[in-house]
Protein backbone atom coordinates (compact mmCIF):
# COMPACT_ATOMS: atom_id res chain seq x y z
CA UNK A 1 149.71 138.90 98.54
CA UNK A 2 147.43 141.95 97.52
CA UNK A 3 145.97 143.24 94.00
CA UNK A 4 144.95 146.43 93.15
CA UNK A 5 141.26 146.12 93.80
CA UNK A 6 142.11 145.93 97.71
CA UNK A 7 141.79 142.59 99.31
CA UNK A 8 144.09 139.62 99.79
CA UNK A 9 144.82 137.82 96.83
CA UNK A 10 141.64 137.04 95.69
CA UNK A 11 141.38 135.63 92.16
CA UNK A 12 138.08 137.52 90.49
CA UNK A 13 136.50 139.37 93.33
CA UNK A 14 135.89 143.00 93.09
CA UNK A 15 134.42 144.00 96.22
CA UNK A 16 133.55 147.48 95.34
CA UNK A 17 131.56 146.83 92.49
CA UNK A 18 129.12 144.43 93.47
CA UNK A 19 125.48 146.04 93.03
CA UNK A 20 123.84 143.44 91.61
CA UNK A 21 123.24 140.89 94.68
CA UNK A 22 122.94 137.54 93.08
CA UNK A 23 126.26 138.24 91.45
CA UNK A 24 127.11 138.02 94.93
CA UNK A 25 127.27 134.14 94.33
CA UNK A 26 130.40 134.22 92.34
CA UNK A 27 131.75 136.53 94.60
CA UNK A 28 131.02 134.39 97.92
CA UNK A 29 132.68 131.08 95.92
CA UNK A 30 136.37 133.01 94.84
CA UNK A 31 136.37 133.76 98.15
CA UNK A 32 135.58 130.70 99.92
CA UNK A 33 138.12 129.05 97.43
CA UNK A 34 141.25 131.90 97.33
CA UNK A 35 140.84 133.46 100.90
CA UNK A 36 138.86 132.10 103.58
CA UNK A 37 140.09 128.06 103.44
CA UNK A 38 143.29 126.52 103.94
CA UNK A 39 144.38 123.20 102.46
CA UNK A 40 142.87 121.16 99.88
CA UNK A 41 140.24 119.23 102.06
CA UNK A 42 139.00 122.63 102.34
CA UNK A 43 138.82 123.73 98.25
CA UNK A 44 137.32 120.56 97.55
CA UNK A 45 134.60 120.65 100.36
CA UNK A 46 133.63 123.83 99.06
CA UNK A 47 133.34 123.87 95.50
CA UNK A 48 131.23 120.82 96.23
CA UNK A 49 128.58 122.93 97.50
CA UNK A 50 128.81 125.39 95.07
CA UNK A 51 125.82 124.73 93.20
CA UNK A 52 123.39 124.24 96.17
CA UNK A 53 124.93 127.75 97.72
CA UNK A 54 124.18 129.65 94.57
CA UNK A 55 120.63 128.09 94.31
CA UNK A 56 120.10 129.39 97.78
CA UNK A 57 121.41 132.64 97.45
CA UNK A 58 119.67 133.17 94.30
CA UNK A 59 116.13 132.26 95.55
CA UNK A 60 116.96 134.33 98.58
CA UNK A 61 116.59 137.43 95.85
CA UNK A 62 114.14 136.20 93.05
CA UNK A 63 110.50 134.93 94.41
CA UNK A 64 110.29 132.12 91.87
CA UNK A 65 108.26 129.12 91.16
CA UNK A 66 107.43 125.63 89.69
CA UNK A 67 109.45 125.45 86.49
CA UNK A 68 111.61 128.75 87.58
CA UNK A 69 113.04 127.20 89.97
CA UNK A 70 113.49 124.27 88.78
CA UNK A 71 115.25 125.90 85.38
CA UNK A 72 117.24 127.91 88.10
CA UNK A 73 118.58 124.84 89.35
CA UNK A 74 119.87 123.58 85.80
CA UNK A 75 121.10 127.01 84.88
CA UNK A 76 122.89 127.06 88.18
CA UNK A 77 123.93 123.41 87.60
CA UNK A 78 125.37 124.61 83.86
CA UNK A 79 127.61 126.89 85.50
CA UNK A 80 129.01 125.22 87.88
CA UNK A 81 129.85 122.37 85.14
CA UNK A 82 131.68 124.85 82.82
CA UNK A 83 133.42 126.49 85.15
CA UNK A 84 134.57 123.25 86.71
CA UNK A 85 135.73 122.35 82.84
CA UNK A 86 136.69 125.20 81.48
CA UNK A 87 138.09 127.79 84.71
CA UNK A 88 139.25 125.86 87.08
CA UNK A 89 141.81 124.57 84.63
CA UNK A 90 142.74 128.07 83.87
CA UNK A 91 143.00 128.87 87.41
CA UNK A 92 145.32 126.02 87.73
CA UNK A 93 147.58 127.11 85.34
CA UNK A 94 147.57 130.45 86.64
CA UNK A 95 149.20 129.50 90.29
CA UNK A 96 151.54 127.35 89.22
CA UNK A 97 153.22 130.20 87.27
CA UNK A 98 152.62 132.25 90.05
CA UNK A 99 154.35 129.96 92.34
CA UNK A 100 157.64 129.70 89.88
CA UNK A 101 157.86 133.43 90.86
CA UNK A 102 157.28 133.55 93.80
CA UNK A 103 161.41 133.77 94.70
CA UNK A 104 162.21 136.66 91.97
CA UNK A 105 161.86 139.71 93.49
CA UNK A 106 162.70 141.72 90.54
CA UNK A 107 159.92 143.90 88.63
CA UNK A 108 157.37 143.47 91.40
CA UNK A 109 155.18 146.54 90.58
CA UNK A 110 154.94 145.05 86.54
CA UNK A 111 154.02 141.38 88.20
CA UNK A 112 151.58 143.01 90.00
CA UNK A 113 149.62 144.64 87.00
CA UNK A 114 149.55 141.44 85.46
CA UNK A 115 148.12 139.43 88.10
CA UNK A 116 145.50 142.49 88.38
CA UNK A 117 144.45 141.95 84.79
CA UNK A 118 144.65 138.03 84.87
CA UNK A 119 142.47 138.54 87.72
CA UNK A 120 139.87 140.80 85.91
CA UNK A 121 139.68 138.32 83.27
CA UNK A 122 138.73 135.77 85.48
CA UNK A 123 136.13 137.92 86.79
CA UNK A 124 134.56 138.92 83.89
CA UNK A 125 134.39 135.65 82.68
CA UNK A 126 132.30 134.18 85.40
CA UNK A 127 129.56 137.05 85.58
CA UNK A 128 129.21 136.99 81.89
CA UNK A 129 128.40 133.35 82.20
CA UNK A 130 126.32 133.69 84.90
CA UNK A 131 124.73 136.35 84.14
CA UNK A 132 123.31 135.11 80.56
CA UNK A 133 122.13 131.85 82.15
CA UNK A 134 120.19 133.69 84.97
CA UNK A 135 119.29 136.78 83.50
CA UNK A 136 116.67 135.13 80.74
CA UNK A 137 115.26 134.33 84.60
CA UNK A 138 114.67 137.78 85.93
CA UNK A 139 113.45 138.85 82.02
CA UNK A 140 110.17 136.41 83.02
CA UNK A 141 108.95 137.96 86.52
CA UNK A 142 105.64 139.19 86.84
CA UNK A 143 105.03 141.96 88.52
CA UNK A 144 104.37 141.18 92.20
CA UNK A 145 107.62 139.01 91.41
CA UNK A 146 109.65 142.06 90.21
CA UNK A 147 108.56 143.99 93.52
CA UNK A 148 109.78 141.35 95.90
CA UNK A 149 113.07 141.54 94.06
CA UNK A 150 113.11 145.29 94.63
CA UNK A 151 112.45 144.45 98.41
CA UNK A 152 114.93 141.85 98.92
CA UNK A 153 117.64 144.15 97.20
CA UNK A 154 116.76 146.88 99.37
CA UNK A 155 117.15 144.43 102.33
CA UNK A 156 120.53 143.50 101.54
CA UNK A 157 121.47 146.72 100.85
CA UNK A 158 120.89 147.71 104.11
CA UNK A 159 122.77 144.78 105.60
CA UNK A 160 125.84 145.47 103.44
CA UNK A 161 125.90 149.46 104.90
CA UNK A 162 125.62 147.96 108.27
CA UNK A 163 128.94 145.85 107.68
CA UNK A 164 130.90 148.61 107.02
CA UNK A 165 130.36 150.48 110.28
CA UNK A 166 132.83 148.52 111.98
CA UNK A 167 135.18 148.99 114.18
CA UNK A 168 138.75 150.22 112.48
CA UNK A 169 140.41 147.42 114.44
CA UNK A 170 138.21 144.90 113.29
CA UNK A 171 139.32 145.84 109.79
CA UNK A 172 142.53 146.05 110.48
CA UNK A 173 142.79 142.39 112.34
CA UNK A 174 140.48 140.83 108.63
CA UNK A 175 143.66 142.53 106.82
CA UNK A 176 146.16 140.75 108.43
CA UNK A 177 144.25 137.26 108.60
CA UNK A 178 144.00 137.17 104.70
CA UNK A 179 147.26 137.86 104.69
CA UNK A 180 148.86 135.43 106.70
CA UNK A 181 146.89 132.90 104.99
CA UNK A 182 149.55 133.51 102.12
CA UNK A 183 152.21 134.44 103.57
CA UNK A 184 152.50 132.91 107.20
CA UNK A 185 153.39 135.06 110.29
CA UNK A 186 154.09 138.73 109.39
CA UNK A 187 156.85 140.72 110.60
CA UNK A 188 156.14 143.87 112.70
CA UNK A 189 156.87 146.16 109.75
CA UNK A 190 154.16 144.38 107.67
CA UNK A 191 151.35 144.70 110.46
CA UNK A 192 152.07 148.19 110.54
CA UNK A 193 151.98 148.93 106.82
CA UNK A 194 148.40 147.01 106.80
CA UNK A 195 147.34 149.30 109.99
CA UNK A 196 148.50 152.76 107.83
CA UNK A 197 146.66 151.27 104.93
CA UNK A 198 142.83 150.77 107.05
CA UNK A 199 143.53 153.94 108.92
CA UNK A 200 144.04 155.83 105.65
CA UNK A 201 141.86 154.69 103.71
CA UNK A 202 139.77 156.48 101.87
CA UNK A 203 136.39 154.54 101.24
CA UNK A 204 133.32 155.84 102.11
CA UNK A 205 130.17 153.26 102.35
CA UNK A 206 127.83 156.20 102.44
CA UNK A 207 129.21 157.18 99.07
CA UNK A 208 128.98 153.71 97.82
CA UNK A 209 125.52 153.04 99.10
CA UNK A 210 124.48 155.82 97.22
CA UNK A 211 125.57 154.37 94.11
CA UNK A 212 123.79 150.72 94.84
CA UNK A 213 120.79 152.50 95.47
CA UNK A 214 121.06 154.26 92.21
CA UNK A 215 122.03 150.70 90.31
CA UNK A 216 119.10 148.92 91.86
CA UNK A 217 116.18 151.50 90.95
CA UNK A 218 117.57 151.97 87.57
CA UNK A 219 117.44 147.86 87.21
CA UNK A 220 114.48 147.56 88.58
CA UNK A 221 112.68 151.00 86.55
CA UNK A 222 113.99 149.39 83.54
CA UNK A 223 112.60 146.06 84.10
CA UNK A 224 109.23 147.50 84.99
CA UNK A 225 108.78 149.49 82.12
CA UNK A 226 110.12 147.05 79.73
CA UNK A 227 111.51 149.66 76.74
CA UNK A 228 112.24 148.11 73.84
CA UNK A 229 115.65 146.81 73.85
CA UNK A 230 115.35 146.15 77.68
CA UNK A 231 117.02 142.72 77.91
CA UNK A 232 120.30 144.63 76.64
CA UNK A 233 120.04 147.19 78.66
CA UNK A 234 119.85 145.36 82.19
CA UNK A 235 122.43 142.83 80.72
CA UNK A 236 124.89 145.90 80.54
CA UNK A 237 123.51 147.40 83.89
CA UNK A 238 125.02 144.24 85.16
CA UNK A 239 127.69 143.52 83.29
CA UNK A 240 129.50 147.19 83.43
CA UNK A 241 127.69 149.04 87.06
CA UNK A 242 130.25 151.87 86.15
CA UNK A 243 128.31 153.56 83.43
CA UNK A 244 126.25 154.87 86.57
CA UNK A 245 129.13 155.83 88.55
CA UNK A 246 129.76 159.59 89.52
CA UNK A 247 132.40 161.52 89.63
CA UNK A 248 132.98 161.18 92.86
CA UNK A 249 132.82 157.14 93.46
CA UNK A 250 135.10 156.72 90.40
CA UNK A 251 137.71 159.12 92.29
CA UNK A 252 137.17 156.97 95.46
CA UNK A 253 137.56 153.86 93.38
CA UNK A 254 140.80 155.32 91.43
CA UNK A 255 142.22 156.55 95.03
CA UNK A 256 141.35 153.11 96.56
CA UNK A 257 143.01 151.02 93.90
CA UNK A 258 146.08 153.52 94.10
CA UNK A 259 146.39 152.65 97.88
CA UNK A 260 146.14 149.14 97.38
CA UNK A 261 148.81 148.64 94.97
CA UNK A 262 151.16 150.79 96.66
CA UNK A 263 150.20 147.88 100.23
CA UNK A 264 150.85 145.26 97.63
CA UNK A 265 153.74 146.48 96.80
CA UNK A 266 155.47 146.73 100.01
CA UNK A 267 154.34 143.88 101.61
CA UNK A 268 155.70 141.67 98.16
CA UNK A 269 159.18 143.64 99.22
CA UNK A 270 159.40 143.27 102.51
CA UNK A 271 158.31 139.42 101.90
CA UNK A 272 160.81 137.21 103.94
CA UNK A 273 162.03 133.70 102.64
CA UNK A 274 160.37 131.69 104.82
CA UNK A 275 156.85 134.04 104.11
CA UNK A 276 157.93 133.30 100.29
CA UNK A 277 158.17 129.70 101.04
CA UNK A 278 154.91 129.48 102.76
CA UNK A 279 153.29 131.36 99.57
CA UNK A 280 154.78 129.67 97.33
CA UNK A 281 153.49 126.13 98.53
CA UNK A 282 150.07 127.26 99.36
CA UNK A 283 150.16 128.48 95.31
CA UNK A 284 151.13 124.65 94.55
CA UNK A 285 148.43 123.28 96.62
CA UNK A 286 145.56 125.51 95.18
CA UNK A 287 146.80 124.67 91.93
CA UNK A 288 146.76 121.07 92.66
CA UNK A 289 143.67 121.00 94.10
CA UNK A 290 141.78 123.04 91.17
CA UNK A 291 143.38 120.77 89.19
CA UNK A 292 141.56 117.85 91.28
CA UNK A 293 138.15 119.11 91.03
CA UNK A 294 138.70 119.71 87.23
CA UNK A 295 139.33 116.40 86.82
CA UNK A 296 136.34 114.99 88.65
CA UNK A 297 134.04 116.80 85.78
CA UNK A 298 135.50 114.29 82.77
């Protein structure tokens, strides 16, 4: 199953609007959990980890010490409790209706808008946490501080342009594996439809590296400078990236999200029994599982 925003069904991630890099960490977890494992053994192994990843990743960015880092580790260790408590519940809930659906085939493009907006909310949800329990963080860097973090941006920038000059068959072959993790074995029809959707499509990484590049040097200008009012300004750079969008990347974003639902669309219609089946009891088991791991937390 697709949403809109262009990926497999992938509760919360929005991979076109990622510029800030540590937000990254919420990113890498929905996916670990809604695309790239199978089973619960899987889920639970994961989301185990979560808290030790997003330490990692977030030292990777921000040079900090002593007491920083060790108030990164409870801020990081504050999120991962509420969202065990409070989303994981949610995203419980959320699959098992999905999964009571699953065999109605009836008002498909509707279902589909929903899920997209469930999804958003989901999103927005975690980076709003996240981001006001690490942000207070990147308020306090000193300078030299502030200039690695402009480095190590710029680093990962550069890795992220790399990993979209790909082969189109590579991209092609990373649509169909999220796919089948939902849906099982796809029908010759389906492959095609994914293989129309790569070769058509109409993203441009050149276009969207312009438009990190433009994120991260107004971030970093405005936490140089300091203005007055700062902290609410970089807490809005983060929290809505489009206010610096052009014209053009919100066209490409429009046009991308158009192509997506039309490929979620007709692979939902063209979904066989048995493919309904098989998404229908992987639905059950992520719910189950989330269900697990929010019980652990009481």
């Amino acid at each position: 199953m697709y949403t809109a925003s262009g990926t497999s069904f992938n509760p919360s991630a929005q991979p076109h609007n990622n510029w800030l890099n540590w937000r990254l960490c919420i990113l890498f977890f929905l996916i670990l959990l809604f695309s790239l494992t199978s089973g619960c053994s899987s889920v639970r192994l994961v989301y185990g980890h979560l808290d030790w990843w997003m330490d990692r990743k977030i030292n990777s960015y921000l040079d900090l010490e002593g007491a920083q880092k060790e108030l990164l580790q409870q801020r990081v260790d504050d999120f991962h409790r509420w969202h065990r408590q409070t989303q994981l519940p949610r995203y419980a809930d959320f699959f098992e209706q999905l999964a009571t659906e699953v065999e109605d085939t009836s008002q498909i493009p509707e279902r589909l808008k929903r899920i997209e907006k469930q999804v958003d909310e989901f999103w927005d949800n975690s980076v709003t946490m996240l981001s006001d329990l690490v942000l207070p963080l990147i308020y306090d860097l000193n300078a030299q501080q502030i200039d690695q973090l402009e480095v190590n941006i710029e680093e990962e920038r550069e890795k992220s342009l790399k990993k979209w000059d790909r082969a189109q068959r590579k991209r092609e072959k990373e649509f169909r594996k999220q796919t089948e993790r939902w849906l099982g074995d796809l029908t010759e029809e389906q492959e095609e439809m994914i293989d129309r959707q790569v070769a058509s499509s109409t993203f441009d990484p050149k276009l969207r590296d312009a438009q990190r590049q433009l994120w991260a040097a107004t971030f970093i200008s405005t936490l140089r400078k300091k203005p007055a009012g700062y902290q609410k300004q970089l807490r809005a750079l983060v929290l809505e990236p489009q206010s610096l969008w052009s014209e053009d990347y919100q066209k490409m974003h429009d046009e991308l999200r158009a192509q997506a639902t039309a490929l979620a669309q007709q692979i939902a219609t063209s979904a066989t029994t048995v493919q309904r089946q098989h998404l229908k009891a992987t639905l059950q088991e992520y719910a189950a599982d989330f269900r697990a791991l929010a019980n652990e937390a009481e």
